[in-house]
Protein backbone atom coordinates (compact mmCIF):
# COMPACT_ATOMS: atom_id res chain seq x y z
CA UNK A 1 -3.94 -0.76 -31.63
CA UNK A 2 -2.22 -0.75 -35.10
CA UNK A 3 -3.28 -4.10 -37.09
CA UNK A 4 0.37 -4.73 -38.34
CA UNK A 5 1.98 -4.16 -34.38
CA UNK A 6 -0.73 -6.27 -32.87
CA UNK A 7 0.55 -9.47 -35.71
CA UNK A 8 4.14 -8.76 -34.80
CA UNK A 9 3.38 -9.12 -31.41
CA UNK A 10 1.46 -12.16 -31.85
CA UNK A 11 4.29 -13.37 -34.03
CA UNK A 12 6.50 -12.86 -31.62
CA UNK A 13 4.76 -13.89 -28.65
CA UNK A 14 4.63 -17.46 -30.63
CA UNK A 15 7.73 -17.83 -31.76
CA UNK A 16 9.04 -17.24 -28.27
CA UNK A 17 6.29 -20.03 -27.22
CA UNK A 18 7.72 -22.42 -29.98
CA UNK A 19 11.58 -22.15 -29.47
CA UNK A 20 10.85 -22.51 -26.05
CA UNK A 21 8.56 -25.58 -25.85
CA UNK A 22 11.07 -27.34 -28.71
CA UNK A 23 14.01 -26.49 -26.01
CA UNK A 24 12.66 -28.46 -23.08
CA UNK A 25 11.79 -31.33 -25.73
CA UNK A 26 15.24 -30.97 -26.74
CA UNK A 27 16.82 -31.46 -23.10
CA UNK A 28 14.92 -34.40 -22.69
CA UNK A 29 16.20 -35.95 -25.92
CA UNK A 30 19.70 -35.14 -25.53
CA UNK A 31 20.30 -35.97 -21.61
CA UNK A 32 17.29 -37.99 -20.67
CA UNK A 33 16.94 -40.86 -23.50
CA UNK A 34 20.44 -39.76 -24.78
CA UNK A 35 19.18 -39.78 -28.56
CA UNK A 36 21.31 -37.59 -30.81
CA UNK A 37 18.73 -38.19 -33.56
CA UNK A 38 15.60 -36.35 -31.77
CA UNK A 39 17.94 -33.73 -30.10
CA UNK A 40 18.87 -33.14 -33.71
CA UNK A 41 15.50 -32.64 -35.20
CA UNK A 42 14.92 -30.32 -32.25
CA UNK A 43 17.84 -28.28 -32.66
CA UNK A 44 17.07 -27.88 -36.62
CA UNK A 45 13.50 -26.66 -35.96
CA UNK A 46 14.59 -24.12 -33.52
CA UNK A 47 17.08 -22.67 -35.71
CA UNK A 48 14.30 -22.93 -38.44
CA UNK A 49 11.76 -21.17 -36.59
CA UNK A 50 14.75 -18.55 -34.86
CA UNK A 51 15.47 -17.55 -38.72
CA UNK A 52 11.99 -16.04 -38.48
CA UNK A 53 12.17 -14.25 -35.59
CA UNK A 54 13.54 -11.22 -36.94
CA UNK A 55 14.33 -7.80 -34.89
CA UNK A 56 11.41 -6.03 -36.15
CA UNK A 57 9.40 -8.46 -34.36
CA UNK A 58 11.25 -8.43 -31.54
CA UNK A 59 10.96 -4.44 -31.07
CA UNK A 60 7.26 -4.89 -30.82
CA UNK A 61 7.29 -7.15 -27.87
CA UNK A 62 5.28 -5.25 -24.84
CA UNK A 63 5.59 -7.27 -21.82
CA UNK A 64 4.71 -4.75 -19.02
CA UNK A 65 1.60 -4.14 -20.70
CA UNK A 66 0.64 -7.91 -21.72
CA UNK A 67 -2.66 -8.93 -20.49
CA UNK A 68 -1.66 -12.76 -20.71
CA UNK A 69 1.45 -12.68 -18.59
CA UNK A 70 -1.09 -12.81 -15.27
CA UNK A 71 -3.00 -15.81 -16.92
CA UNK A 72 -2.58 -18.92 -15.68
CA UNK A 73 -3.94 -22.53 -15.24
CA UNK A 74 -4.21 -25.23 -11.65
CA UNK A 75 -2.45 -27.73 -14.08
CA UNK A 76 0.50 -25.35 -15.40
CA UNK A 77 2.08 -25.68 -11.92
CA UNK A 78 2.24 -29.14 -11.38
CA UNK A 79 3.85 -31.61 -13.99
CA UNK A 80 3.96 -35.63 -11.95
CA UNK A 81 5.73 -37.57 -15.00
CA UNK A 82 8.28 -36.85 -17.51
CA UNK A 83 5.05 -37.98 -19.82
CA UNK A 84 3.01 -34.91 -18.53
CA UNK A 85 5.81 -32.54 -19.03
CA UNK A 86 6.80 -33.60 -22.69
CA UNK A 87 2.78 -33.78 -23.81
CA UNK A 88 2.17 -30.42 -21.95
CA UNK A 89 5.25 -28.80 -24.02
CA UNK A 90 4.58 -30.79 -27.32
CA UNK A 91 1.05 -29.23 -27.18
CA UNK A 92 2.35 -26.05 -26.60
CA UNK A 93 4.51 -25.77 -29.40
CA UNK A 94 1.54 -26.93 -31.94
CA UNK A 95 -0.70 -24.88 -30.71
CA UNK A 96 2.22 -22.15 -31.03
CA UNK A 97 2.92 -22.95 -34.69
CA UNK A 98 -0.72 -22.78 -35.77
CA UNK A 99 -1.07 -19.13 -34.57
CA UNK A 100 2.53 -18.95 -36.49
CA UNK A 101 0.68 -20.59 -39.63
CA UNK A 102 -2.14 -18.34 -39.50
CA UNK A 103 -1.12 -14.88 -38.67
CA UNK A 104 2.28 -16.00 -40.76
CA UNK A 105 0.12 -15.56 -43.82
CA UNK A 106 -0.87 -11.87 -43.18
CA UNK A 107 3.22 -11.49 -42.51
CA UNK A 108 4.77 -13.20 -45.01
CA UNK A 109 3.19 -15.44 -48.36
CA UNK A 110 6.15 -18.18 -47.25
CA UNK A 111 5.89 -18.17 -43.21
CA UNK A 112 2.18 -19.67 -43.13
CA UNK A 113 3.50 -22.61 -45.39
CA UNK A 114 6.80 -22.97 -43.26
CA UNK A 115 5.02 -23.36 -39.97
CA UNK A 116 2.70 -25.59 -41.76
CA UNK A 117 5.38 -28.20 -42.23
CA UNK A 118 7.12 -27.75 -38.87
CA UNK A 119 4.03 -28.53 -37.55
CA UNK A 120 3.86 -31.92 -39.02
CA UNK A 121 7.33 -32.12 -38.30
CA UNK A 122 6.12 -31.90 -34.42
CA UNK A 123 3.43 -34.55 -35.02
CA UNK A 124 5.65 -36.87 -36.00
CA UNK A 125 8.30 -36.43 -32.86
CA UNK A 126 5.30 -36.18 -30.81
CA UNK A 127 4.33 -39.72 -31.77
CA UNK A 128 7.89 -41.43 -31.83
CA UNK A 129 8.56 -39.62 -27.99
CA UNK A 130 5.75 -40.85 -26.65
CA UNK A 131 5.87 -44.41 -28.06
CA UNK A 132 9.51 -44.69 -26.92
CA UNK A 133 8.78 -43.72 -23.74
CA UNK A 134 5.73 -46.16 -22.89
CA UNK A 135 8.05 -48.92 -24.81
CA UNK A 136 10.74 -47.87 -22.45
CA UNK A 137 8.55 -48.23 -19.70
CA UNK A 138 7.46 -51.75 -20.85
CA UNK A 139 11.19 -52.81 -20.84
CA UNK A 140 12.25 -51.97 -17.71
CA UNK A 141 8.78 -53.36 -15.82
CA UNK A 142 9.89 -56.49 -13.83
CA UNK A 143 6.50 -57.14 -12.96
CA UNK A 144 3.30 -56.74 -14.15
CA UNK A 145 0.44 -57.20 -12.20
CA UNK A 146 -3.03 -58.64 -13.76
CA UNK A 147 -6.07 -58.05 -11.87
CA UNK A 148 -8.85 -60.58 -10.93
CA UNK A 149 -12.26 -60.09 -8.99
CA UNK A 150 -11.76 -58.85 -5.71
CA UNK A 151 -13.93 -56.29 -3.64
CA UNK A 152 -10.90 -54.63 -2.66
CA UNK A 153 -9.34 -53.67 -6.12
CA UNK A 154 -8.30 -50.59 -6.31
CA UNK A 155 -7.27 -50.64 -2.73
CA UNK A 156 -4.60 -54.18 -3.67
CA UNK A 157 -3.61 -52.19 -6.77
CA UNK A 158 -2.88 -49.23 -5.14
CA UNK A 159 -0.78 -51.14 -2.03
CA UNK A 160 1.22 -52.94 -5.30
CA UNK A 161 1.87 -49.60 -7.15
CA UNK A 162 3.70 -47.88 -3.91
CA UNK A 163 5.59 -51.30 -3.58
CA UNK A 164 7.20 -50.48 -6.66
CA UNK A 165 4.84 -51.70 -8.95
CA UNK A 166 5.04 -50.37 -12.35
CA UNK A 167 2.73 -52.11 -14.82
CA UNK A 168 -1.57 -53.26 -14.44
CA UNK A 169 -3.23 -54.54 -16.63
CA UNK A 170 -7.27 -55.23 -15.90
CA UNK A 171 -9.21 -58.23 -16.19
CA UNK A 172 -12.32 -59.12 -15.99
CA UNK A 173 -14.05 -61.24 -18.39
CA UNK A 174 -17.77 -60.92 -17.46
CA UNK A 175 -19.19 -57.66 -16.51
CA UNK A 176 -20.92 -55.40 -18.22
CA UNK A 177 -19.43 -52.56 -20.73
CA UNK A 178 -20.12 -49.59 -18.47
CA UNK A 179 -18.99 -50.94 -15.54
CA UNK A 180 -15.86 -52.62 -17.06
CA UNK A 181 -15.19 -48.27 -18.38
CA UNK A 182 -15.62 -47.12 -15.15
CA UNK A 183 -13.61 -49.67 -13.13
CA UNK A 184 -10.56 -48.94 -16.32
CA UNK A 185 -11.12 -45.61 -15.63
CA UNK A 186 -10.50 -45.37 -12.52
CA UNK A 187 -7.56 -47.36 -12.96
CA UNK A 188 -5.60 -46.12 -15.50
CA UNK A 189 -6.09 -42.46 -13.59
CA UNK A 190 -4.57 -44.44 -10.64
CA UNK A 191 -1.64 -46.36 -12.58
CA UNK A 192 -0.82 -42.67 -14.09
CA UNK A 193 -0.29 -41.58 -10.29
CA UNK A 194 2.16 -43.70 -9.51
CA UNK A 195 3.52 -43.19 -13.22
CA UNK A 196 3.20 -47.15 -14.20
CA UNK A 197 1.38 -48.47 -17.20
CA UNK A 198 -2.17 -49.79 -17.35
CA UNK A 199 -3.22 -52.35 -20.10
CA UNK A 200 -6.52 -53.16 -20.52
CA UNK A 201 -7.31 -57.10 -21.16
CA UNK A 202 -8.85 -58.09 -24.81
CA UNK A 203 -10.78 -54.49 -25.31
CA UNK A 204 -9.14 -52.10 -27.47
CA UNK A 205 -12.45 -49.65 -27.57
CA UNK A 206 -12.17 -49.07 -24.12
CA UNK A 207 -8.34 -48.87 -23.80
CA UNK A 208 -8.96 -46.15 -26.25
CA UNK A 209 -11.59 -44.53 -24.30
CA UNK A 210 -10.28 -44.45 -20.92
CA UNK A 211 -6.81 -43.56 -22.36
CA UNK A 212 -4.75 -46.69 -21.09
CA UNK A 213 -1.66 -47.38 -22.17
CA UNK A 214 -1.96 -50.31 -24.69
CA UNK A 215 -4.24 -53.43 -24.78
CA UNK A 216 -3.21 -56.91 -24.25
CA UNK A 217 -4.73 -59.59 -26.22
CA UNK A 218 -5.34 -63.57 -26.06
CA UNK A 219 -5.23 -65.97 -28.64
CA UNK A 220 -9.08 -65.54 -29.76
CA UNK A 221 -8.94 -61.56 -29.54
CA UNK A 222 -9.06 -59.28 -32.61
CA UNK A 223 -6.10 -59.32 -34.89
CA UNK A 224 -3.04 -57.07 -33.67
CA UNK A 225 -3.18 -54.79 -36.79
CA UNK A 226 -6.61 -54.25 -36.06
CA UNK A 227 -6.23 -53.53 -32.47
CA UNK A 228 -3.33 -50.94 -33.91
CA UNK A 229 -5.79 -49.20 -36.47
CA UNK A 230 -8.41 -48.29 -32.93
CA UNK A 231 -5.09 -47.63 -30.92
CA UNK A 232 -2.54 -45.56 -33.21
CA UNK A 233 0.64 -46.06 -33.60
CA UNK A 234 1.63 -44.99 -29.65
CA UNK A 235 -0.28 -47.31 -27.41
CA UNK A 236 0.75 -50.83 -26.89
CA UNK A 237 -0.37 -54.02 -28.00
CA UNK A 238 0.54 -57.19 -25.98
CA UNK A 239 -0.88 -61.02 -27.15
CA UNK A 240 -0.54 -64.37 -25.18
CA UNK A 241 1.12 -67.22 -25.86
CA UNK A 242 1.36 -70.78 -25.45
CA UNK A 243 3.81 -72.32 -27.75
CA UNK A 244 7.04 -71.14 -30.07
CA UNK A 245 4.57 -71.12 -32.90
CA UNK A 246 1.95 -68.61 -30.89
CA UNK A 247 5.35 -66.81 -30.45
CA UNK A 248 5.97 -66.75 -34.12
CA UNK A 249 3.03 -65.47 -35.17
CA UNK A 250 2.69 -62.50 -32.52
CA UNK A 251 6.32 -60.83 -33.06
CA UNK A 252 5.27 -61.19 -36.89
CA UNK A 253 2.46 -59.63 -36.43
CA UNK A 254 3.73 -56.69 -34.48
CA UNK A 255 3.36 -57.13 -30.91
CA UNK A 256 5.39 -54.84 -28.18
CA UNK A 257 5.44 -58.22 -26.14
CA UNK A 258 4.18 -61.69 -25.41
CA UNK A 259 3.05 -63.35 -22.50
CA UNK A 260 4.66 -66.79 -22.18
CA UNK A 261 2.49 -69.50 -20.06
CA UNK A 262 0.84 -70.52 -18.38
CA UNK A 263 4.20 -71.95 -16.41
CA UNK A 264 2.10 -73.71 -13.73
CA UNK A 265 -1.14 -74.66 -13.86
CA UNK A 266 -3.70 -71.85 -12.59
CA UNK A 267 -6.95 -71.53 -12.19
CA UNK A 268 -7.06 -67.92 -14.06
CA UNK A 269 -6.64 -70.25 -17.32
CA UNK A 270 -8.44 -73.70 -15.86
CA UNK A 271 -8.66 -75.00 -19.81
CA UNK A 272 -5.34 -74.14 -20.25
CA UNK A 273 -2.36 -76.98 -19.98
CA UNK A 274 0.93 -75.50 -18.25
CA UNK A 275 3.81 -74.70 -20.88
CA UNK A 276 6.40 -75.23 -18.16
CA UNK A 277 9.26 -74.30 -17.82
CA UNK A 278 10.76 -75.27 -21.02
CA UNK A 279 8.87 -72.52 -22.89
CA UNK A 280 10.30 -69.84 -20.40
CA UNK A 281 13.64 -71.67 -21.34
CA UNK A 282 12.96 -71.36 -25.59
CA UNK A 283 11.83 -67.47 -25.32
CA UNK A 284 14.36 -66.60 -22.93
CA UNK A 285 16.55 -67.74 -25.88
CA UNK A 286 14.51 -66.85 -29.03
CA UNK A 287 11.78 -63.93 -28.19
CA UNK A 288 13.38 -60.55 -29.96
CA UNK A 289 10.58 -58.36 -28.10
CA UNK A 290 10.17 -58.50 -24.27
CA UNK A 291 8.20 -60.76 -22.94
CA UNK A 292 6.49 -62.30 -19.31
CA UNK A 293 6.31 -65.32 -18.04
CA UNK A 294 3.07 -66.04 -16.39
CA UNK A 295 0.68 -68.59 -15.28
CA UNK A 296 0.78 -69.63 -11.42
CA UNK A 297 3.75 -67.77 -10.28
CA UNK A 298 4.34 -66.73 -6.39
CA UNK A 299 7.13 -66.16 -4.50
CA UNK A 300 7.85 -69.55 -3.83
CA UNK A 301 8.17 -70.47 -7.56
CA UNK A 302 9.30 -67.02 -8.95
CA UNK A 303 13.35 -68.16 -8.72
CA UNK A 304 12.85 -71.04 -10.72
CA UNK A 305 11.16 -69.54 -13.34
CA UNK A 306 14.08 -66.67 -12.94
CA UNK A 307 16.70 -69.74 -13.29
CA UNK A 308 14.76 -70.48 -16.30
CA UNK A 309 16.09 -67.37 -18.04
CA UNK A 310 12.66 -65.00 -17.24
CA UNK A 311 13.58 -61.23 -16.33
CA UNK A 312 9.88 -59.67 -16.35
CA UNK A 313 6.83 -62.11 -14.77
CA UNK A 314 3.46 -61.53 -14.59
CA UNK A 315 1.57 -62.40 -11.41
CA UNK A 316 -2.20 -62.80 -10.30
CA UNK A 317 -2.64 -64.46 -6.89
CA UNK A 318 0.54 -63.49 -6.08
CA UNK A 319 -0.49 -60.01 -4.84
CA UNK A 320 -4.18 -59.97 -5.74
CA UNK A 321 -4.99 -62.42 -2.49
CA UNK A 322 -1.31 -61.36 -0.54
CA UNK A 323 -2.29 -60.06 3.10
CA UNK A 324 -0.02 -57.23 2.04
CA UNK A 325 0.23 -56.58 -1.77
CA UNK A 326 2.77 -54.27 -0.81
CA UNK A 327 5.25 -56.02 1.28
CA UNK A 328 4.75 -59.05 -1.43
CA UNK A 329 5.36 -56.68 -4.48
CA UNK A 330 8.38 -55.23 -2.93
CA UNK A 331 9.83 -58.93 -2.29
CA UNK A 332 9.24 -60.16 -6.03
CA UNK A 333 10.77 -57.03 -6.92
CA UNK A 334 13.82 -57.95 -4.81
CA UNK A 335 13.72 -61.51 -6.77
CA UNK A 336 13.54 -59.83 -9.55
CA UNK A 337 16.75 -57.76 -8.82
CA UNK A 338 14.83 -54.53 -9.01
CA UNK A 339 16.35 -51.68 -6.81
């Protein structure tokens, strides 16, 4: 085949790729999260990239004869979470405008440097979708289940997460490393099922390595900044706290949300004296990020702490020793006003 035709075909085939990949992006901006600001930088790099795709190019399109149109891949097909589909399109489109970059240079001296800065221009969508989507996901989570030593975990976790459970975080405070990465592992590829967050408790090194969706740190625990510079700026980062001033220093500091507790006395935190109910009261009033009241709470207790001004709790017990973490996450849920 000609050199030149076989580019413009490439070209072609890429540009196609790119427009289309930024057009489901695009429909997810504008009708899913409703933000005229993303569906705007969407729309600009189509028409960016469309300016390039000239008819010449076009003319040397050969479909019927394209060995690629018959390839495919198992994980193509399926797409579980809006999360899947926008990463499996996002990746698509870079991949698309690095071919673009490339071959662009043996097309045109300006395309390659073009593509170049879409490119970037992706990377930095990429990064504000997918951190407004977990955050999203953090918001509307009612409850959030924390894990404790049972020899039925994954079984509890999974009963919770087809109540309607939407957010897990694991802890486990002495085991060893390569146990504590399997059992996250596992986990977080269970939690991504059922499309709910999984936070990993006080390890940021494995939240990175098992992929999770943030870390959540205590009072002790590497600084949040620190926990941001292993995690990037996507994942998120949740602290504990015990007073107003603990409070203070975590939004400061940059946390996606707080823990507030313990409420009751527990014996997850035996050293630990309950806030009470007065604390749920202050951040109710004060906390500008969301935040979870925890520490001792059941069903029996969960309405006062909801009279207290709480929206999102964080339970233990609750559904880790339940007879039917199911039934018992669906009923918090129903509390909780969750539909």
């Amino acid at each position: 085949m000609d050199k030149n035709l076989a580019i413009s075909r490439i070209l072609d085939a890429n540009l196609d790729r790119a427009r289309e990949g930024l057009r489901v992006i695009e429909e997810w901006c504008r009708l899913g999260l409703e933000n005229s600001n993303w569906s705007e930088k969407c729309k600009q790099m189509r028409q960016e990239i469309a300016h390039w795709h000239t008819l010449d190019l076009r003319m040397a399109r050969n479909t019927p004869d394209d060995p690629g149109t018959d390839l495919s891949h198992p994980q193509e097909v399926i797409r579980e979470t809006i999360e899947q589909l926008l990463q499996a399109n996002l990746c698509r489109i870079q991949e698309a405008l690095r071919v673009l970059e490339e071959y662009g240079k043996l097309y045109d001296p300006n395309m390659g440097n073009t593509f170049k800065k879409i490119r970037y221009q992706v990377y930095t969508l990429e990064s504000e979708l997918l951190q407004s989507y977990r955050y999203q996901k953090l918001t509307n989570a009612a409850l959030y289940l924390v894990t404790s030593s049972t020899e039925n975990l994954f079984k509890i976790v999974e009963s919770a997460l087809q109540g309607g459970l939407n957010l897990v975080q694991y802890r486990k405070k002495n085991i060893d490393d390569i146990i504590r990465l399997e059992m996250c592992q596992k986990l977080c590829e269970l939690c991504h099922k059922y499309d709910a967050l999984f936070i990993v408790n006080d390890r940021a090194d494995i939240a990175l390595e098992v992929n999770a969706d943030g870390v959540h740190l205590g009072q002790q625990d590497i600084p949040i900044a620190l926990a941001k510079r292993i995690l990037g700026p996507n994942k998120i980062i949740g602290r504990s706290t015990t007073n107003p001033q603990e409070m203070a220093k975590a939004v400061a500091e940059g946390a996606d949300y707080i823990g507030v507790g313990p409420v009751y006395a527990t014996p997850t935190k035996p050293d630990k004296q309950p806030a009470g109910l007065d604390y749920v009261k202050y951040a109710a009033c004060h906390s500008p990020i969301p935040w979870f009241a925890i520490g001792g709470i059941d069903e029996n207790n969960v309405t006062k702490v909801i009279e207290s001004g709480a929206t999102q709790v964080a339970v233990v017990r609750a559904i880790m020793e339940a007879d039917d973490p199911k039934k018992t996450t669906q009923k918090l849920l129903k509390k909780l006003k969750v539909q």
